[in-house]
Protein backbone atom coordinates (compact mmCIF):
# COMPACT_ATOMS: atom_id res chain seq x y z
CA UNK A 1 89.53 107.99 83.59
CA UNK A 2 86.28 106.01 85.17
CA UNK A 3 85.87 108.25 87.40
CA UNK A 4 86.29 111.67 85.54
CA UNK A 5 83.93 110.05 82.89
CA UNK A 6 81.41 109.18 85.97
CA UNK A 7 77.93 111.71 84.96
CA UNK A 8 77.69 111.92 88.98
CA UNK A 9 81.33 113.52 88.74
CA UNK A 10 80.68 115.78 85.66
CA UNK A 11 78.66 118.58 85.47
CA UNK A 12 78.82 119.31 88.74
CA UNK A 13 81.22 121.52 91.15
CA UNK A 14 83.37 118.51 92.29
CA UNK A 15 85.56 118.69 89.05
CA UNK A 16 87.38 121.29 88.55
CA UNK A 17 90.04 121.57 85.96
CA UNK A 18 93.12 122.58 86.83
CA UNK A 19 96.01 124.36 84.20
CA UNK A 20 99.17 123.40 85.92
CA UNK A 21 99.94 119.90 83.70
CA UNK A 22 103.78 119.94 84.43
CA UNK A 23 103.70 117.72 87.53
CA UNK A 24 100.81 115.61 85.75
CA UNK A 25 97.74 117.17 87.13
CA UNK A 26 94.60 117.27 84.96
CA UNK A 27 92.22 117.61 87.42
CA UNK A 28 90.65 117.89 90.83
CA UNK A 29 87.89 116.14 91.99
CA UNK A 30 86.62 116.04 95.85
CA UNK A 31 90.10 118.05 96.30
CA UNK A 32 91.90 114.84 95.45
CA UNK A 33 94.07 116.08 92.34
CA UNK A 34 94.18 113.60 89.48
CA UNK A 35 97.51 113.00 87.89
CA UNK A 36 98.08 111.48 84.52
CA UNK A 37 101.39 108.53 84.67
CA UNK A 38 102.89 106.27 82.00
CA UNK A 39 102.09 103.27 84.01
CA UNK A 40 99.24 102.22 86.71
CA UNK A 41 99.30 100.23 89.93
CA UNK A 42 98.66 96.46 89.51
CA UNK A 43 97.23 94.64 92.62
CA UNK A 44 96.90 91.00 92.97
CA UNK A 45 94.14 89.21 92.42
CA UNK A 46 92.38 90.14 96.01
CA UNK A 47 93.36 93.65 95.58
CA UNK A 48 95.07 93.57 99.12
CA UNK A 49 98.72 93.95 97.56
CA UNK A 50 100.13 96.25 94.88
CA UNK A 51 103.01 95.08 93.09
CA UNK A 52 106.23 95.90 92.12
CA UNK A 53 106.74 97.86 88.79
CA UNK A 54 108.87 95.88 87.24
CA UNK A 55 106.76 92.51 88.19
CA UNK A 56 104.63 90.88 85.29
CA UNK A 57 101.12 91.25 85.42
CA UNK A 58 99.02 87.96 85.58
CA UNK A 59 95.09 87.75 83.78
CA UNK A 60 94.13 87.71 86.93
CA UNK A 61 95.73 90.91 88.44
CA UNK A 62 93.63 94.32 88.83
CA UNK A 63 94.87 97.96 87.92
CA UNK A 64 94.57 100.51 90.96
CA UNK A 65 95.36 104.20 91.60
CA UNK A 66 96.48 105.33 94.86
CA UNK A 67 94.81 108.48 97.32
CA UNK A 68 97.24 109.90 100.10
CA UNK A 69 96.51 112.97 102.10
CA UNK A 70 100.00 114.81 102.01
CA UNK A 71 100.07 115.02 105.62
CA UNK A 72 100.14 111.10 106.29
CA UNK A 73 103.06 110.14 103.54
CA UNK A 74 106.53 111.48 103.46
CA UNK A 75 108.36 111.67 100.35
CA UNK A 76 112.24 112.57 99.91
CA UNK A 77 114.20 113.50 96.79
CA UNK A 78 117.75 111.94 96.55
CA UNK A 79 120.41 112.93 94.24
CA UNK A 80 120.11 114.07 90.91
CA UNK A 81 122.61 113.07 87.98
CA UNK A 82 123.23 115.13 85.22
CA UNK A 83 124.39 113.37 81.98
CA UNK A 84 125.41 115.10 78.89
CA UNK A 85 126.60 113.80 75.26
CA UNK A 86 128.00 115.83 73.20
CA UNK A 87 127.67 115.45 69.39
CA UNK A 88 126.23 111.49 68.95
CA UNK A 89 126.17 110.50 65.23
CA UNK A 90 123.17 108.14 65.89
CA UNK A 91 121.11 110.93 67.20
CA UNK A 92 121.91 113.97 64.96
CA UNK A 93 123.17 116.02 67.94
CA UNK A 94 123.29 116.66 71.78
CA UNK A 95 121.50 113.83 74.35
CA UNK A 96 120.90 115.31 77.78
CA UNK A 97 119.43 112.88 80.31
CA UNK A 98 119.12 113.00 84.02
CA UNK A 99 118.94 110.66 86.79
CA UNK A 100 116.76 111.61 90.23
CA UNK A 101 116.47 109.41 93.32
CA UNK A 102 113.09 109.73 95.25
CA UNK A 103 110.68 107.76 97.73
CA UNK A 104 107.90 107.84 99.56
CA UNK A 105 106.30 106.15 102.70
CA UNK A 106 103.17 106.04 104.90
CA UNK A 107 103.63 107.75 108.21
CA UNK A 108 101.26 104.99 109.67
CA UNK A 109 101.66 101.00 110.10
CA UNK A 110 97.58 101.07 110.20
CA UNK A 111 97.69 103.10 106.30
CA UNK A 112 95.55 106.37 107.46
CA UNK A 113 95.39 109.10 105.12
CA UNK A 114 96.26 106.34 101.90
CA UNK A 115 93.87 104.44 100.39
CA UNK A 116 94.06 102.08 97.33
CA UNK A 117 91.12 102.24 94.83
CA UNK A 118 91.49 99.14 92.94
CA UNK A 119 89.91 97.84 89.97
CA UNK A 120 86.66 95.15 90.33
């Protein structure tokens, strides 16, 4: 949000706003497209390392968000599980949840074409 609320960013033909918000994307700036998540990147301290999701954040730790050129990351979609219950008295009807196993990695030991912008 720093950066779309940058005045060198608005106003001017680098931001564009986008309508497709299903996959998260509010916006495009520089042709990077700007997705919206529940959750951020935390680095360490130095910024060198992100951490795992689930990890704790310390004081000192730094949010991030992560740039990758499509070309330089693969990404692969697993199975998807389908659960359905029918009729749950707790919930006042149907639940319908599902289950999808994905991943992603750099194409590159050296990182080209990702880049972590992390929090001073």
């Amino acid at each position: 949000m720093d950066l779309l609320n940058d005045p060198k960013v608005q106003g001017t033909n680098l931001f564009q706003q986008l309508t497709d918000y299903k996959d998260g994307q509010v916006a495009k700036v520089m042709n990077f497209d700007i997705m919206v998540r529940s959750s951020v990147l935390i680095f360490n301290s130095g910024g060198t390392a992100a951490k795992l999701p689930d990890a704790t954040p310390l004081t000192t730790d730094c949010e991030g968000s992560l740039f990758w050129h499509p070309l330089f990351v693969g990404r692969s979609m697993g199975n998807m599980e389908v659960f359905f219950n029918a009729a749950q008295a707790t919930h006042y009807g149907d639940l319908l949840s599902m289950e999808a196993q994905a991943g992603g990695k750099k194409y590159y030991a050296d990182g080209r074409g990702v880049i972590g912008l992390v929090q001073d």
